[in-house]
C-alpha atoms as a PDB file:
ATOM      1  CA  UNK A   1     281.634  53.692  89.647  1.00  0.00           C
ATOM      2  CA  UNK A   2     279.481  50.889  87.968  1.00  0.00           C
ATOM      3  CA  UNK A   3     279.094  51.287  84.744  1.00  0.00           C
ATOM      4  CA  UNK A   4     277.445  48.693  82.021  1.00  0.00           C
ATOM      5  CA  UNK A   5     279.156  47.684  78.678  1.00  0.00           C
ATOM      6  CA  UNK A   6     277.832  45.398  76.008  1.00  0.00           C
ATOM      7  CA  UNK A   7     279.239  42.156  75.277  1.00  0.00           C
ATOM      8  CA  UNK A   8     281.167  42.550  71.626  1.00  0.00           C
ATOM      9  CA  UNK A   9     280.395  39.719  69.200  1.00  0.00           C
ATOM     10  CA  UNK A  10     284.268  39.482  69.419  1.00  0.00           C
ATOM     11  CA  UNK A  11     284.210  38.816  73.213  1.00  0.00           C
ATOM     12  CA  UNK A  12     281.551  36.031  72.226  1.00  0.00           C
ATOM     13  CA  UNK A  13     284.116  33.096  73.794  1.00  0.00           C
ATOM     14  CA  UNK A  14     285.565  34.933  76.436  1.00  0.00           C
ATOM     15  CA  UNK A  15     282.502  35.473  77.620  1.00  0.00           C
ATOM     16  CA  UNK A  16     280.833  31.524  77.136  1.00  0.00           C
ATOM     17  CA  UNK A  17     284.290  30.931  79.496  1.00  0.00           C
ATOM     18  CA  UNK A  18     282.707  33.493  82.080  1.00  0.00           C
ATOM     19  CA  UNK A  19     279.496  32.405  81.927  1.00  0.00           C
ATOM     20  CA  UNK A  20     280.472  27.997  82.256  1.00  0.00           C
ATOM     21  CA  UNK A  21     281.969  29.371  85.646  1.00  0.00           C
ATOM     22  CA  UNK A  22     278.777  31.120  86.246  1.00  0.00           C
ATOM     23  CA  UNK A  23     276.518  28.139  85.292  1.00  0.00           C
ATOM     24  CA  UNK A  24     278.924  25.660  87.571  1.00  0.00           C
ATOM     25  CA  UNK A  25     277.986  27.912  90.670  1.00  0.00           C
ATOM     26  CA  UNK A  26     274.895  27.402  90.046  1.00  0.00           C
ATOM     27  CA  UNK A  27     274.776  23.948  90.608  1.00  0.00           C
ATOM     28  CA  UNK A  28     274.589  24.757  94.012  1.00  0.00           C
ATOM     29  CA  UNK A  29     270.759  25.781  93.366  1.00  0.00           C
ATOM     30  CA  UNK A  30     270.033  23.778  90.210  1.00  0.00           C
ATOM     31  CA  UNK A  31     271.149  20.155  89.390  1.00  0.00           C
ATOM     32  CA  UNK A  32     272.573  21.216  86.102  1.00  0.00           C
ATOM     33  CA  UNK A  33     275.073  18.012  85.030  1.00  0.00           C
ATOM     34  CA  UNK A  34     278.285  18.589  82.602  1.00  0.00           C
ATOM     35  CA  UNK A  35     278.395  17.421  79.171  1.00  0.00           C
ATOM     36  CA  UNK A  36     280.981  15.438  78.043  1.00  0.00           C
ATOM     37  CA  UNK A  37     283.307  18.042  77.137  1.00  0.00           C
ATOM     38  CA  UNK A  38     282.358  19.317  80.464  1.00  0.00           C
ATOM     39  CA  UNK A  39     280.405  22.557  80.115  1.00  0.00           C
ATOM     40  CA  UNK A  40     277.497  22.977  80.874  1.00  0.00           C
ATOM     41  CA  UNK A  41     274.263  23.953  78.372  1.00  0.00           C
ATOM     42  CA  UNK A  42     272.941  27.177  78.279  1.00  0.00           C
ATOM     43  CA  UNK A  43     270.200  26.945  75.620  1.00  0.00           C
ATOM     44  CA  UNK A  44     269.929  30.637  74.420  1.00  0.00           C
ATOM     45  CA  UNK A  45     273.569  31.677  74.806  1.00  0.00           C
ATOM     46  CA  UNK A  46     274.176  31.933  71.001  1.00  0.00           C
ATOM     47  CA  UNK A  47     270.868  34.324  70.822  1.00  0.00           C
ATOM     48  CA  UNK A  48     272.301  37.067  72.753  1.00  0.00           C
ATOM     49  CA  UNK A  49     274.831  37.533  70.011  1.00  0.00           C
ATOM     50  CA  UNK A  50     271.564  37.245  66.891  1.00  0.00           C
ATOM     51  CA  UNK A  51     268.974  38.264  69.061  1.00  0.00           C
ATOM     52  CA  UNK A  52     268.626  42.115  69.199  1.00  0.00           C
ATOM     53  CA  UNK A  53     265.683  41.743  72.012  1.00  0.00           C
ATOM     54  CA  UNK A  54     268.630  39.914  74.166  1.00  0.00           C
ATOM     55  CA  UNK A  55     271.257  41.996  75.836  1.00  0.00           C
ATOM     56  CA  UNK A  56     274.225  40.522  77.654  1.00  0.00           C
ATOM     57  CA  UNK A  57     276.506  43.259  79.526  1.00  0.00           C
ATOM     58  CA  UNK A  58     279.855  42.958  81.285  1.00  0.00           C
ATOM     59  CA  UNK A  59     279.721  45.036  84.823  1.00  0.00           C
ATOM     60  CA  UNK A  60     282.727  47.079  85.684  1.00  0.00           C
ATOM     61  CA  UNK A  61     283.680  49.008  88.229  1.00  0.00           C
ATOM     62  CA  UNK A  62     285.672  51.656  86.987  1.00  0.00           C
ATOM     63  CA  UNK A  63     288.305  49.681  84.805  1.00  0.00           C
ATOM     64  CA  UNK A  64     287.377  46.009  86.488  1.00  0.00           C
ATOM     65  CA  UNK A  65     284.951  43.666  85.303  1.00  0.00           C
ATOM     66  CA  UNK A  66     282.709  42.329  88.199  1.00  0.00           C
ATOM     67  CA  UNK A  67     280.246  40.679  86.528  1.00  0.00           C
ATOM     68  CA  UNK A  68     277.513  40.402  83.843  1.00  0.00           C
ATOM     69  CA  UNK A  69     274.243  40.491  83.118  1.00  0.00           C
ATOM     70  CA  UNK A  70     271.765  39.178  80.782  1.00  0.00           C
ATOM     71  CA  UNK A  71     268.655  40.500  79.693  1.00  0.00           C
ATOM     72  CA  UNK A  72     265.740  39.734  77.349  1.00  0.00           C
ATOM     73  CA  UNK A  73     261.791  40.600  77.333  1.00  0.00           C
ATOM     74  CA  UNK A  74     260.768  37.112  77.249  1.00  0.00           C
ATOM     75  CA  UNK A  75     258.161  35.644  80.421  1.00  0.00           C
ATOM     76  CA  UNK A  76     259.019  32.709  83.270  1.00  0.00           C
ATOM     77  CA  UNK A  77     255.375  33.530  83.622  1.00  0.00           C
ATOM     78  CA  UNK A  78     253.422  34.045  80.659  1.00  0.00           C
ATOM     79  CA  UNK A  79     253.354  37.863  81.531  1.00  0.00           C
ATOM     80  CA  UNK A  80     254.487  40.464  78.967  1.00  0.00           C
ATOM     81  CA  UNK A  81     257.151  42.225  80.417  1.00  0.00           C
ATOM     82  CA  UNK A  82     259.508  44.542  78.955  1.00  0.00           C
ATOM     83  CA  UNK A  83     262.585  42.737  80.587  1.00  0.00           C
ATOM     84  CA  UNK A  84     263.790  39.894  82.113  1.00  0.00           C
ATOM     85  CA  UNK A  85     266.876  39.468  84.251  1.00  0.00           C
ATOM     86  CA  UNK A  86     267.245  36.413  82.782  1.00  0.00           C
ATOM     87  CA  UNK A  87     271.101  36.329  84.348  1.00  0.00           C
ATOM     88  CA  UNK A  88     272.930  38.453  86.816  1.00  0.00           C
ATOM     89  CA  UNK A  89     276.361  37.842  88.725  1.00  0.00           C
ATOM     90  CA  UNK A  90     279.138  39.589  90.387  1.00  0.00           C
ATOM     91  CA  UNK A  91     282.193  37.683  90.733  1.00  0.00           C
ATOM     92  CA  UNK A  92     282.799  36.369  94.000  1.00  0.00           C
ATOM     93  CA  UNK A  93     285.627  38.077  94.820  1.00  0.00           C
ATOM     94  CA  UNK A  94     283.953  41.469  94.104  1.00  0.00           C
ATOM     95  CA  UNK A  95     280.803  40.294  96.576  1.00  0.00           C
ATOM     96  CA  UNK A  96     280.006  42.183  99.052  1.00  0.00           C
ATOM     97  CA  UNK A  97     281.181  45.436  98.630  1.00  0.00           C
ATOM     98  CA  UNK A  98     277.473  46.927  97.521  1.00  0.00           C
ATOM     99  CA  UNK A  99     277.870  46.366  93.558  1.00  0.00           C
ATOM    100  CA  UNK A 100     274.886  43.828  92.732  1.00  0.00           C
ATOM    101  CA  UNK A 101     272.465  46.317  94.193  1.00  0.00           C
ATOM    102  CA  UNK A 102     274.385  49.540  92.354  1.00  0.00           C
ATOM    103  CA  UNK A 103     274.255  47.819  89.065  1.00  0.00           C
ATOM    104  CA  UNK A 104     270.175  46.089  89.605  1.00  0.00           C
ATOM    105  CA  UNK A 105     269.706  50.170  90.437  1.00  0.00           C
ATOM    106  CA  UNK A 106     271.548  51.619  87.434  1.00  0.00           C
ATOM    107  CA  UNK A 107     269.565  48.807  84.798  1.00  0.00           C
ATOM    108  CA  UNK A 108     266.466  50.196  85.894  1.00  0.00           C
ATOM    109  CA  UNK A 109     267.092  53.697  85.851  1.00  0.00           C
ATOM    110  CA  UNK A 110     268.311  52.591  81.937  1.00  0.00           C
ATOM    111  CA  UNK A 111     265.668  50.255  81.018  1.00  0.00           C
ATOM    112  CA  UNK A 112     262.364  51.376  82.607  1.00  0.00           C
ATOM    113  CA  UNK A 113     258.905  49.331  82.102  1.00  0.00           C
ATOM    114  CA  UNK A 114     257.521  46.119  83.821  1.00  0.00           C
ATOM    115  CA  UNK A 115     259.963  43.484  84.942  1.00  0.00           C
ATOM    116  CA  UNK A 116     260.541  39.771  86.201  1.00  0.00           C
ATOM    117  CA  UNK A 117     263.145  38.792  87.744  1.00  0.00           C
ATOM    118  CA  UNK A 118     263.325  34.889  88.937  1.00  0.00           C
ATOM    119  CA  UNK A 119     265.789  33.524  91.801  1.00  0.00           C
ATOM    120  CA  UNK A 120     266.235  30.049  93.825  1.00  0.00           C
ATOM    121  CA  UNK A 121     265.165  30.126  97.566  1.00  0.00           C
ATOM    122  CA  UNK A 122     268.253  28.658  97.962  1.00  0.00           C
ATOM    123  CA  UNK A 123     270.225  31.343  96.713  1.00  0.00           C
ATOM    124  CA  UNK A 124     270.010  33.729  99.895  1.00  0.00           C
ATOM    125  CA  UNK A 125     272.402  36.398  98.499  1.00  0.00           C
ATOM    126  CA  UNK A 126     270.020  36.376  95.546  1.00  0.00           C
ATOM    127  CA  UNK A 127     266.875  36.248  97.656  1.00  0.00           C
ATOM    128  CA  UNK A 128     268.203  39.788  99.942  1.00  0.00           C
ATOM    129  CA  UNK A 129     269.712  41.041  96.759  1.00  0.00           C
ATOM    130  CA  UNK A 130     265.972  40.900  94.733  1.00  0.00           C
ATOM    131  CA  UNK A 131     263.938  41.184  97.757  1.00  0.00           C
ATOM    132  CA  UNK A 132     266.107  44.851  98.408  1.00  0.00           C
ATOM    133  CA  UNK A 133     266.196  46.301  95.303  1.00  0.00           C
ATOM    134  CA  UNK A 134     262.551  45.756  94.023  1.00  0.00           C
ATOM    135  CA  UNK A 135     261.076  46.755  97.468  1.00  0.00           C
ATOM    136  CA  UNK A 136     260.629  50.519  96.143  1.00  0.00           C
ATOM    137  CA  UNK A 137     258.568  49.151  93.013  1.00  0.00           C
ATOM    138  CA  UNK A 138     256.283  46.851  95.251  1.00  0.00           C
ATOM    139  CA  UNK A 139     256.703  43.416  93.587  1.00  0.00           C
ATOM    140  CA  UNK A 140     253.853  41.063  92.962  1.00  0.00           C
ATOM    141  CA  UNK A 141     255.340  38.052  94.229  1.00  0.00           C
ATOM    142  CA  UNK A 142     254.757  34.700  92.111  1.00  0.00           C
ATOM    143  CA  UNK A 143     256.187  31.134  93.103  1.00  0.00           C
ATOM    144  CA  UNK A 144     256.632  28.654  90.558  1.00  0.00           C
ATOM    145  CA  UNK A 145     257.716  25.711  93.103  1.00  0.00           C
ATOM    146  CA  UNK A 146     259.001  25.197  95.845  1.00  0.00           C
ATOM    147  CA  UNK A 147     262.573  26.802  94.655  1.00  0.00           C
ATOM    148  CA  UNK A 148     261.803  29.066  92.400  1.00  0.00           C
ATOM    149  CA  UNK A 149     260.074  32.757  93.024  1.00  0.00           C
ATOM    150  CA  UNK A 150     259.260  35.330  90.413  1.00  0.00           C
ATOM    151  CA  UNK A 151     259.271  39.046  91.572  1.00  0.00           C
ATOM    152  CA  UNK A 152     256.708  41.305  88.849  1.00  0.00           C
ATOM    153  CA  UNK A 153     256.906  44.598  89.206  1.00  0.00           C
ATOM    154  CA  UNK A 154     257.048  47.831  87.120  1.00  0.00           C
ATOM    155  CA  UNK A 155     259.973  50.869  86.542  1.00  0.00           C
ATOM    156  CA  UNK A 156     258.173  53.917  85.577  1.00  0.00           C
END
């Protein structure tokens, strides 16, 4: 069973580790380059652990982590929405076995109100993954280039 459980201020490293290997799979989407230390910048990291509007969450499945998620109520837009997805993973060897879509479904049956949620066109799992789970809620659809969609919509 997925379940949700808040990054500790004490798992603050582990979880920067976690999220470099996140942000070096991503360079498949986004030309993100390594600093010299090689890592890789993720502005607002630090403000998920001052923040209290940003909420970073390991995913388990019963008693293994499978991912994270990152949320905060600040626009890609200019909209006003409640929440963001600003990141969202499953590990890949935990992929395809129905989790993303169980845990995108448990977040909004915990944090209700109007959402965005932005992927790359290149990311297919990401594009089925969004394009699934928001279907019920009728997304307005917004493209910001030629990479990059939006999906608005609203949990009630």
């Amino acid at each position: 069973m997925i379940k949700l459980v808040p990054v500790k201020a004490e798992e603050k490293e582990m979880f920067r580790n976690i999220n470099q290997k996140y942000l070096y799979e991503m360079t498949n989407f986004y030309p993100d380059v390594m600093d010299e230390e090689g890592n890789y910048h993720y502005g607002y990291f630090d403000e998920y652990f001052v923040d209290p509007k940003r909420k970073a969450f390991f995913i388990f499945n019963d008693d293994t982590m499978v991912g994270f998620v990152m949320i905060n109520p600040y626009s890609v837009i200019g909209g006003e929405p409640d929440h963001t997805m600003a990141e969202f993973t499953i590990f890949p060897t935990y992929r395809r076995k129905g989790y993303a879509a169980e845990t995108a479904r448990l977040i909004f049956s915990l944090y209700k109100g109007r959402w965005e949620i932005k992927y790359n066109e290149k990311n297919k799992a990401a594009k089925t993954l969004w394009t699934e789970v928001t279907a019920p809620y009728n997304p307005r659809v917004h493209h910001l280039n030629e990479f990059e969609t939006v999906f608005e919509f609203s949990v009630i």
